[in-house]
Protein backbone atom coordinates (compact mmCIF):
# COMPACT_ATOMS: atom_id res chain seq x y z
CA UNK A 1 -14.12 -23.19 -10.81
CA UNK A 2 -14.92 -24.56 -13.96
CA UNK A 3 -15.53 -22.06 -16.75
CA UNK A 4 -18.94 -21.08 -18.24
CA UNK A 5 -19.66 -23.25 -21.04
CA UNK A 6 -20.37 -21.48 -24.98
CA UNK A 7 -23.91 -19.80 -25.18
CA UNK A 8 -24.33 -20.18 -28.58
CA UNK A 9 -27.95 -21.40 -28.00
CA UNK A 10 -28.48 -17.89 -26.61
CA UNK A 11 -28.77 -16.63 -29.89
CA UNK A 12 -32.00 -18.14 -30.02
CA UNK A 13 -33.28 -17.30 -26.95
CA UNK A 14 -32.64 -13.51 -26.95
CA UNK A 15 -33.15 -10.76 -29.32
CA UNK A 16 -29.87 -8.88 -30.14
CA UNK A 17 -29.44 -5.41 -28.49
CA UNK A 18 -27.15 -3.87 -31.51
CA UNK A 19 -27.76 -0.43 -30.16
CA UNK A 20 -26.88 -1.08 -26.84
CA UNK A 21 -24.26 0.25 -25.09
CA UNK A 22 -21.90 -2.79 -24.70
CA UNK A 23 -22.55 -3.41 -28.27
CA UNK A 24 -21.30 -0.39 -29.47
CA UNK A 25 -18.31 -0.42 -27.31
CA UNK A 26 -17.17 -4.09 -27.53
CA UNK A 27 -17.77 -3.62 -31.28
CA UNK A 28 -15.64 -0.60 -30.98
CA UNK A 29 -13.15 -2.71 -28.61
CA UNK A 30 -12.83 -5.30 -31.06
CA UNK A 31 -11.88 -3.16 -33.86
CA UNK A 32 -9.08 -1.14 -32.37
CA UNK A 33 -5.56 -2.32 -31.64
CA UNK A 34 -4.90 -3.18 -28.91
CA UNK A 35 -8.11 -4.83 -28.26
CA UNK A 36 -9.75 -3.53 -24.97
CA UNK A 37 -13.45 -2.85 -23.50
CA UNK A 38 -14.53 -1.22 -20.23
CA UNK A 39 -14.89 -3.72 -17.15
CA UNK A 40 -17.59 -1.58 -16.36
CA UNK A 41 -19.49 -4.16 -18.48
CA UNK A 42 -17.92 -7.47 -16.14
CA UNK A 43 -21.29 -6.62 -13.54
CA UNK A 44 -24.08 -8.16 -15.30
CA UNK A 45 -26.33 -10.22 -12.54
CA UNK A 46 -23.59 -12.99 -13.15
CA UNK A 47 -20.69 -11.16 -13.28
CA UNK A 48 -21.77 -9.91 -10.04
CA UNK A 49 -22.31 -12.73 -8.29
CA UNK A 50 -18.55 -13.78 -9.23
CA UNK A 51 -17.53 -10.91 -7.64
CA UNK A 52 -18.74 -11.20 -4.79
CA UNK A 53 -17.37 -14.19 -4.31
CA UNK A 54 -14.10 -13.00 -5.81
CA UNK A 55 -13.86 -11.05 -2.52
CA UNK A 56 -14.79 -14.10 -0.17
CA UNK A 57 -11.55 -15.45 -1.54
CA UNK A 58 -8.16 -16.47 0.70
CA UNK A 59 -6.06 -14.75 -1.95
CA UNK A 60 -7.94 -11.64 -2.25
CA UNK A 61 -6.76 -9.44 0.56
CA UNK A 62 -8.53 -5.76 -0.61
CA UNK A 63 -12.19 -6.66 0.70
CA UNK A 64 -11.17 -8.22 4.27
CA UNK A 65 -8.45 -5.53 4.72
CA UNK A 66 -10.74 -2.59 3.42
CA UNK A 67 -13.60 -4.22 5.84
CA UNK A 68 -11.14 -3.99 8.68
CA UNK A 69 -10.65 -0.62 8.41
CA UNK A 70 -13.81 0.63 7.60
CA UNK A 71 -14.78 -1.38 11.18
CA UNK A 72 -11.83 0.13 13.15
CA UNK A 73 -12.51 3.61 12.04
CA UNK A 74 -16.21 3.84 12.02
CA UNK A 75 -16.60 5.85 14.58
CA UNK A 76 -14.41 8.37 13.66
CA UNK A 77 -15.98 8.59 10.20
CA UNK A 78 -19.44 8.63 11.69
CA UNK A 79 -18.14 11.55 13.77
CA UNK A 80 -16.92 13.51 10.40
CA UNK A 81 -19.81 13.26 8.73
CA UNK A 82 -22.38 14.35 11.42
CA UNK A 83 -25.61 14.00 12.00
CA UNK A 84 -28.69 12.83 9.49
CA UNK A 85 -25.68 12.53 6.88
CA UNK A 86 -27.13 10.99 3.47
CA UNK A 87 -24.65 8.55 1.60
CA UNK A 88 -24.03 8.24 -2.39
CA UNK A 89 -22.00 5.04 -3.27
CA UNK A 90 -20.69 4.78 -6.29
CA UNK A 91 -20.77 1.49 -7.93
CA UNK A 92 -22.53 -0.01 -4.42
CA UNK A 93 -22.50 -4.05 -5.42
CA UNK A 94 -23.89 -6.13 -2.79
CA UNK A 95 -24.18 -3.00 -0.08
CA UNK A 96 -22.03 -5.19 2.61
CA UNK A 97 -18.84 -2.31 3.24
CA UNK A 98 -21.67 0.52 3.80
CA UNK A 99 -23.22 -1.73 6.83
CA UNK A 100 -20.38 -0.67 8.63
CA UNK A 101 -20.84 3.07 8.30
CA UNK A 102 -24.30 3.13 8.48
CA UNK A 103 -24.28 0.95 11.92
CA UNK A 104 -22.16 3.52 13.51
CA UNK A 105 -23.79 7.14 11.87
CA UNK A 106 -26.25 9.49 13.89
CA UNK A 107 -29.76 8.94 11.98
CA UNK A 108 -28.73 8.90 9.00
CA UNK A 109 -31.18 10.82 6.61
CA UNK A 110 -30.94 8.24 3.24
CA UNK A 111 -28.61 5.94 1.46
CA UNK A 112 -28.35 6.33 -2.12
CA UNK A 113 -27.01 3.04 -3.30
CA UNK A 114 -25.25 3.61 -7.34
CA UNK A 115 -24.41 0.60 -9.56
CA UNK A 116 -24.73 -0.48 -13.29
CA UNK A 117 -26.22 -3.81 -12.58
CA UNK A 118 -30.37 -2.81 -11.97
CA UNK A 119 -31.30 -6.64 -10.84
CA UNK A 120 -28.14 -6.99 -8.74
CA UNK A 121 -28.62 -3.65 -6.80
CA UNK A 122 -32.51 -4.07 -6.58
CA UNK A 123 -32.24 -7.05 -4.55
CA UNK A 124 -29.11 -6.14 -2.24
CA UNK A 125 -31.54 -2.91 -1.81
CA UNK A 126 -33.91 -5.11 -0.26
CA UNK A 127 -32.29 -6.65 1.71
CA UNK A 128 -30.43 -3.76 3.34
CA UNK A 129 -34.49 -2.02 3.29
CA UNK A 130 -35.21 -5.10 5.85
CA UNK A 131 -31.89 -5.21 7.91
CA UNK A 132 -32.42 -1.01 8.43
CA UNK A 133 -35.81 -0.69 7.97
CA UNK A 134 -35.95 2.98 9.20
CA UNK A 135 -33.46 3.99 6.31
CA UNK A 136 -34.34 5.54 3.38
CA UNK A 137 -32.75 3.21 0.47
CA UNK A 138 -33.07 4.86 -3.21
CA UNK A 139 -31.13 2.78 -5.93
CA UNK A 140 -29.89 4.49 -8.47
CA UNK A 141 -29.66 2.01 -11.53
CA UNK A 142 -26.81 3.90 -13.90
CA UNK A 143 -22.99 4.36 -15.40
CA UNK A 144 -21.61 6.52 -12.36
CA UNK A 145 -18.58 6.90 -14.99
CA UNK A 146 -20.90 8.97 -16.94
CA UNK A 147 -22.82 12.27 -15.92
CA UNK A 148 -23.52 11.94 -11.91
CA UNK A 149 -27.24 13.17 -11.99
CA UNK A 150 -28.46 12.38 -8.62
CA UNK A 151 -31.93 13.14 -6.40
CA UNK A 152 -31.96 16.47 -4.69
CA UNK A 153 -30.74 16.03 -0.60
CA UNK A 154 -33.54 15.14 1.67
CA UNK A 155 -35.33 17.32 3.51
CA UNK A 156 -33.46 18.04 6.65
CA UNK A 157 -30.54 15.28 5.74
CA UNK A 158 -27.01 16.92 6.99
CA UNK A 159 -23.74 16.40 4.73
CA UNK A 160 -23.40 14.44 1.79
CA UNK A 161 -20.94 11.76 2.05
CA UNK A 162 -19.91 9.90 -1.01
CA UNK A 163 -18.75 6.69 -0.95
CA UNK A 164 -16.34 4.84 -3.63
CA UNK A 165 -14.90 1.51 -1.57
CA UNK A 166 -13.04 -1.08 -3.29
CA UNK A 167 -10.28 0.71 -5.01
CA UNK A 168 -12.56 1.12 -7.92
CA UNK A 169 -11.42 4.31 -8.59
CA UNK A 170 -7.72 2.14 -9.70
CA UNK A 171 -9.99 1.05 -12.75
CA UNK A 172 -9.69 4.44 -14.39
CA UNK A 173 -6.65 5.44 -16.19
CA UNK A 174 -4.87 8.55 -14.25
CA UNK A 175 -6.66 11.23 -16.16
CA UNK A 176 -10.03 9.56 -15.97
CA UNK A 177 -9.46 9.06 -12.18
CA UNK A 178 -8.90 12.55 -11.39
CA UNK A 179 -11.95 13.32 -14.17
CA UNK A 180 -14.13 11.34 -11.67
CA UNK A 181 -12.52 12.72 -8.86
CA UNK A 182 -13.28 16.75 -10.33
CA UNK A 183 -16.81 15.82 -10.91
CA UNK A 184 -17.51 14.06 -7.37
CA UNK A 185 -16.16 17.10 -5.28
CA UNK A 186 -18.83 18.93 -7.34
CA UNK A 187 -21.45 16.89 -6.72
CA UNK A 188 -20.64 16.57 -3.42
CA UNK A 189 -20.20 20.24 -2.39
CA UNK A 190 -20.60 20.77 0.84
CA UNK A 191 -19.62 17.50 1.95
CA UNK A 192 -17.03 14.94 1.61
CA UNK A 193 -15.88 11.43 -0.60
CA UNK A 194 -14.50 8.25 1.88
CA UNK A 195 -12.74 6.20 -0.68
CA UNK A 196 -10.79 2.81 -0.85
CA UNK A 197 -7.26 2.69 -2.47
CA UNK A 198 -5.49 -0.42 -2.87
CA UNK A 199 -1.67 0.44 -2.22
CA UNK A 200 1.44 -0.38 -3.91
CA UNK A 201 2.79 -3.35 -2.61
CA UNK A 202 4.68 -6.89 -3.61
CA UNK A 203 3.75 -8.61 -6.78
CA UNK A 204 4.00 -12.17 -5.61
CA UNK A 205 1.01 -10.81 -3.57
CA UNK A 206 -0.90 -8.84 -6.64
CA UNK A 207 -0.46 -11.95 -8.64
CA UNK A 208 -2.06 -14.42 -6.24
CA UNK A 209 -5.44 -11.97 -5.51
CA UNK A 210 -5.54 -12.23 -9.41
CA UNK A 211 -5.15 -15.43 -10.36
CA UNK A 212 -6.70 -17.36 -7.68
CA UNK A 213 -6.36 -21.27 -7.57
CA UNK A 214 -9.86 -21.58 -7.55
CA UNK A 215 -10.42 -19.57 -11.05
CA UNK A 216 -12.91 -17.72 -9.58
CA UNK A 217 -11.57 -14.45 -11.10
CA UNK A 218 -11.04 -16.29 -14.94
CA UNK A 219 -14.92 -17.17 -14.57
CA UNK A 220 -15.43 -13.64 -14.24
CA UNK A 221 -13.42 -12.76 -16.38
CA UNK A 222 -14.68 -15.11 -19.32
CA UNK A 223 -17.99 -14.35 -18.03
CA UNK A 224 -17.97 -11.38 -20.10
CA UNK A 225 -17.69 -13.29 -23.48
CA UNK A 226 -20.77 -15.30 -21.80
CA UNK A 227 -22.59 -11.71 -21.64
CA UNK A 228 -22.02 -11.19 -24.61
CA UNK A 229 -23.60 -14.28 -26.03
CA UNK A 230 -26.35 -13.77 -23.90
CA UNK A 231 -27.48 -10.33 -24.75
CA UNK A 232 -25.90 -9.82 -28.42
CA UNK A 233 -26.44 -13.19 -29.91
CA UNK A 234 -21.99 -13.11 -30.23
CA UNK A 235 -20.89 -16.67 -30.68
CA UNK A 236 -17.75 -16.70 -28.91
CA UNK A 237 -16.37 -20.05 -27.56
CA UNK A 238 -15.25 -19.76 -23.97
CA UNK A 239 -13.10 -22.59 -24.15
CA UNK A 240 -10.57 -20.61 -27.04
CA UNK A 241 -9.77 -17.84 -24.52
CA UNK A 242 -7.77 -17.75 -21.47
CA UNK A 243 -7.71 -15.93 -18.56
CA UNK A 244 -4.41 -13.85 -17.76
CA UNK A 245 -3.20 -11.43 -14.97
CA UNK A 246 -0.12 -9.63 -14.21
CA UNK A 247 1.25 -6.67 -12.83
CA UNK A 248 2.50 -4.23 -15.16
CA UNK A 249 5.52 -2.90 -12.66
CA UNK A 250 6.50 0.56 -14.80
CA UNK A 251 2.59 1.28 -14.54
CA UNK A 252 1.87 0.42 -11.48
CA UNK A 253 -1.00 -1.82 -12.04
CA UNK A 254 -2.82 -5.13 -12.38
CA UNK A 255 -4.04 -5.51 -15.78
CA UNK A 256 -6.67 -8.25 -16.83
CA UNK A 257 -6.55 -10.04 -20.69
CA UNK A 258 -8.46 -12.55 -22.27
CA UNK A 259 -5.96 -14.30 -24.39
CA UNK A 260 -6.96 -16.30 -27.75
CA UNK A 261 -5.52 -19.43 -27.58
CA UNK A 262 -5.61 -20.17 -31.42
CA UNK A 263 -6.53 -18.56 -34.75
CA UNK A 264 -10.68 -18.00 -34.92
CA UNK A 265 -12.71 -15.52 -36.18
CA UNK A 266 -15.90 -14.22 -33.51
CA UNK A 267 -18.83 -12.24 -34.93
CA UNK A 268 -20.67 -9.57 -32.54
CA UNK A 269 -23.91 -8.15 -33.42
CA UNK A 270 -23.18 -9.44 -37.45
CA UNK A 271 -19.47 -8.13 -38.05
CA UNK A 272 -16.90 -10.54 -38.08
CA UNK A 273 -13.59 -10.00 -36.33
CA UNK A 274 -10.47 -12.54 -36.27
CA UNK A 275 -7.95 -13.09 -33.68
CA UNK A 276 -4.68 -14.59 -34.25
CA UNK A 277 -3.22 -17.35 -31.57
CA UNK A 278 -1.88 -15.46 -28.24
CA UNK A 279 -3.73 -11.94 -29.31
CA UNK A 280 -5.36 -10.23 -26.64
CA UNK A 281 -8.79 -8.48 -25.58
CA UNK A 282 -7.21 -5.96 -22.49
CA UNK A 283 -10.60 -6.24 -20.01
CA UNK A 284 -9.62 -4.50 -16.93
CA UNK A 285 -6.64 -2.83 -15.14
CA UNK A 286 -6.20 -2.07 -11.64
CA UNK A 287 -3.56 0.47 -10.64
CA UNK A 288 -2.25 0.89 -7.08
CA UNK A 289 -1.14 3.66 -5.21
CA UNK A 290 0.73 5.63 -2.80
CA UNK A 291 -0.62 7.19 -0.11
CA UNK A 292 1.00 10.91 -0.80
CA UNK A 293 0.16 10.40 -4.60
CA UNK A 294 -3.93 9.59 -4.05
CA UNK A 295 -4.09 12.58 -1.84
CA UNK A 296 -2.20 14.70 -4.24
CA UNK A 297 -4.78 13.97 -7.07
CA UNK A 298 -7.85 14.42 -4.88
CA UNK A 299 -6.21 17.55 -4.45
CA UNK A 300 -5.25 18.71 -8.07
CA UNK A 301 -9.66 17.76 -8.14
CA UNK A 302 -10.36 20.04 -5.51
CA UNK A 303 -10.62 18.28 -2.75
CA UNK A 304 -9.00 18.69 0.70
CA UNK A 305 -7.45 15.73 1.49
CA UNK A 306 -8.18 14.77 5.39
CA UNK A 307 -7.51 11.91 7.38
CA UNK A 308 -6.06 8.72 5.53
CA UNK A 309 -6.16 4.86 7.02
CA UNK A 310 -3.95 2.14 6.26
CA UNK A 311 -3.61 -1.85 7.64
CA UNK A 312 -0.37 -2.32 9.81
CA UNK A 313 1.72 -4.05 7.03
CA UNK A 314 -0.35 -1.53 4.12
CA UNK A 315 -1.93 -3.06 2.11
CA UNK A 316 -4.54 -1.04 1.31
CA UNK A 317 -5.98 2.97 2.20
CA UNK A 318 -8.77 4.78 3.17
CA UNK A 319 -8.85 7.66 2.75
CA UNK A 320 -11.36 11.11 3.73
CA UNK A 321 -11.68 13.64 1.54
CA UNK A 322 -13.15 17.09 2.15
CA UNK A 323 -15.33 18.89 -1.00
CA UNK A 324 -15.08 22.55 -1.79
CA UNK A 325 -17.95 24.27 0.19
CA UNK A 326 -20.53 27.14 -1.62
């Protein structure tokens, strides 16, 4: 896939947002050493729609094997949860991996659909509003990293049953994951968290889901320097960075760079900042895990860890995790 092209006319087509939220933090990103932002801020309606097709991809095994699961083992979750059970995803995307659970639940009471991406969620809302029309479907348009306010339950809705697919939760760094993990079995008291952990597992196979051959994943990836063009009237040129993945072996993770390939100086929101040849803006990482170590941090959070699902050669976990009750 060819790269997005520099949106320098941008600039004149949008106001800047200098008190925005990606503006303060890739202006904060920029500034430390080394350089890093958030890929919370990859999902713009763009960035979206290169993930999803990210996880259409031959090399990308986590979506198809997560998908797998979630099918073979449907009915057994629908039979945890109960009856009229309302669902909470965190980070929800394009609502396909919830199909499966809701397709096999007892009535359930609502689906509350989370993701930081408002256009993106409001129209995979309506479409999942017309394939179930006799579901409740209440986007919630925020940062689920931040505080998790969310709607009172129903009336007369059973459990709450988060959901957090993807191995999303391998975007945190340890401490934050079992932050988010603390604050989820609190907010779902009562009830329980099904989430998706990508496992620890070859590199020659970690590389290839990363660095696809149809640079899918560098579109997304440079499509954040697009974003920023768009929204902040930055003037970065797309074709002086590179995309560049690798697995970081001691840490046990993917991690995602954009890579300058020459000396050039960027300027964000009016403040200039200057990268040298081969320096390096650290975008995302993704770290895998063990099956005994996931359930031993949902635990250290309070949760009781239940049931766990894996793919024959393991590749990737589910995993069921019971909240503290009262």
């Amino acid at each position: 896939m060819t790269p997005p092209h520099p949106a320098h006319h941008c600039r004149a087509e949008r106001p800047r947002r200098a008190d925005s939220d990606f503006a303060r933090d890739l202006q904060a990103g920029l500034s430390r050493r080394p350089r890093g932002i958030s890929p919370k801020y990859f999902y713009d309606t763009q960035g979206s729609a290169l993930f999803d097709r990210i996880c259409a991809l031959p090399e990308y095994y986590p979506t198809r094997t997560e998908c797998a699961l979630l099918a073979e083992h449907a009915d057994e979750i629908a039979a945890l949860a109960g009856p009229r059970a309302e669902i909470v995803e965190f980070g929800a995307g394009s609502l396909h991996k919830v199909r499966l659970l809701l397709d096999a639940m007892d009535r359930p009471a609502r689906y509350l659909p989370i993701d930081i991406s408002g256009e993106h969620l409001t129209a995979a809302a309506h479409e999942l509003r017309r394939a179930c029309p006799h579901l409740e479907v209440q986007p919630v348009v925020a940062d689920y990293t931040q505080r998790l306010l969310l709607p009172a339950c129903a009336a007369g809705s059973g459990r709450r049953l988060g959901f957090f697919p993807g191995s999303t939760i391998g975007n945190f760094d340890p401490e934050e994951a079992e932050r988010f993990l603390r604050v989820a079995a609190q907010v779902l008291r009562g009830g329980a968290l099904l989430l998706g952990a990508d496992l620890v597992k070859d590199p020659a196979l970690l590389h290839a889901a990363y660095n696809d051959t149809a640079g899918v994943t560098a579109a997304f990836n440079l499509n954040l320097l697009a974003r920023a063009n768009r929204e902040l009237g930055a003037d970065f040129d797309l074709s002086g960075f590179t995309h560049c993945a690798f697995y970081n072996a001691p840490h046990q993770r993917v991690e995602m760079h954009l890579v300058s390939r020459r000396r050039q100086q960027v300027e964000v929101c009016g403040e200039a900042f200057a990268f040298n040849e081969g320096e390096t803006l650290h975008t995302e990482h993704s770290h895998k895990f063990t099956i005994d170590g996931l359930r031993a941090m949902a635990a250290r959070a309070g949760f009781r860890p239940g049931p766990a699902w894996t793919d024959p050669e393991r590749l990737f976990s589910v995993h069921w995790l019971q909240a503290p009750t009262g």
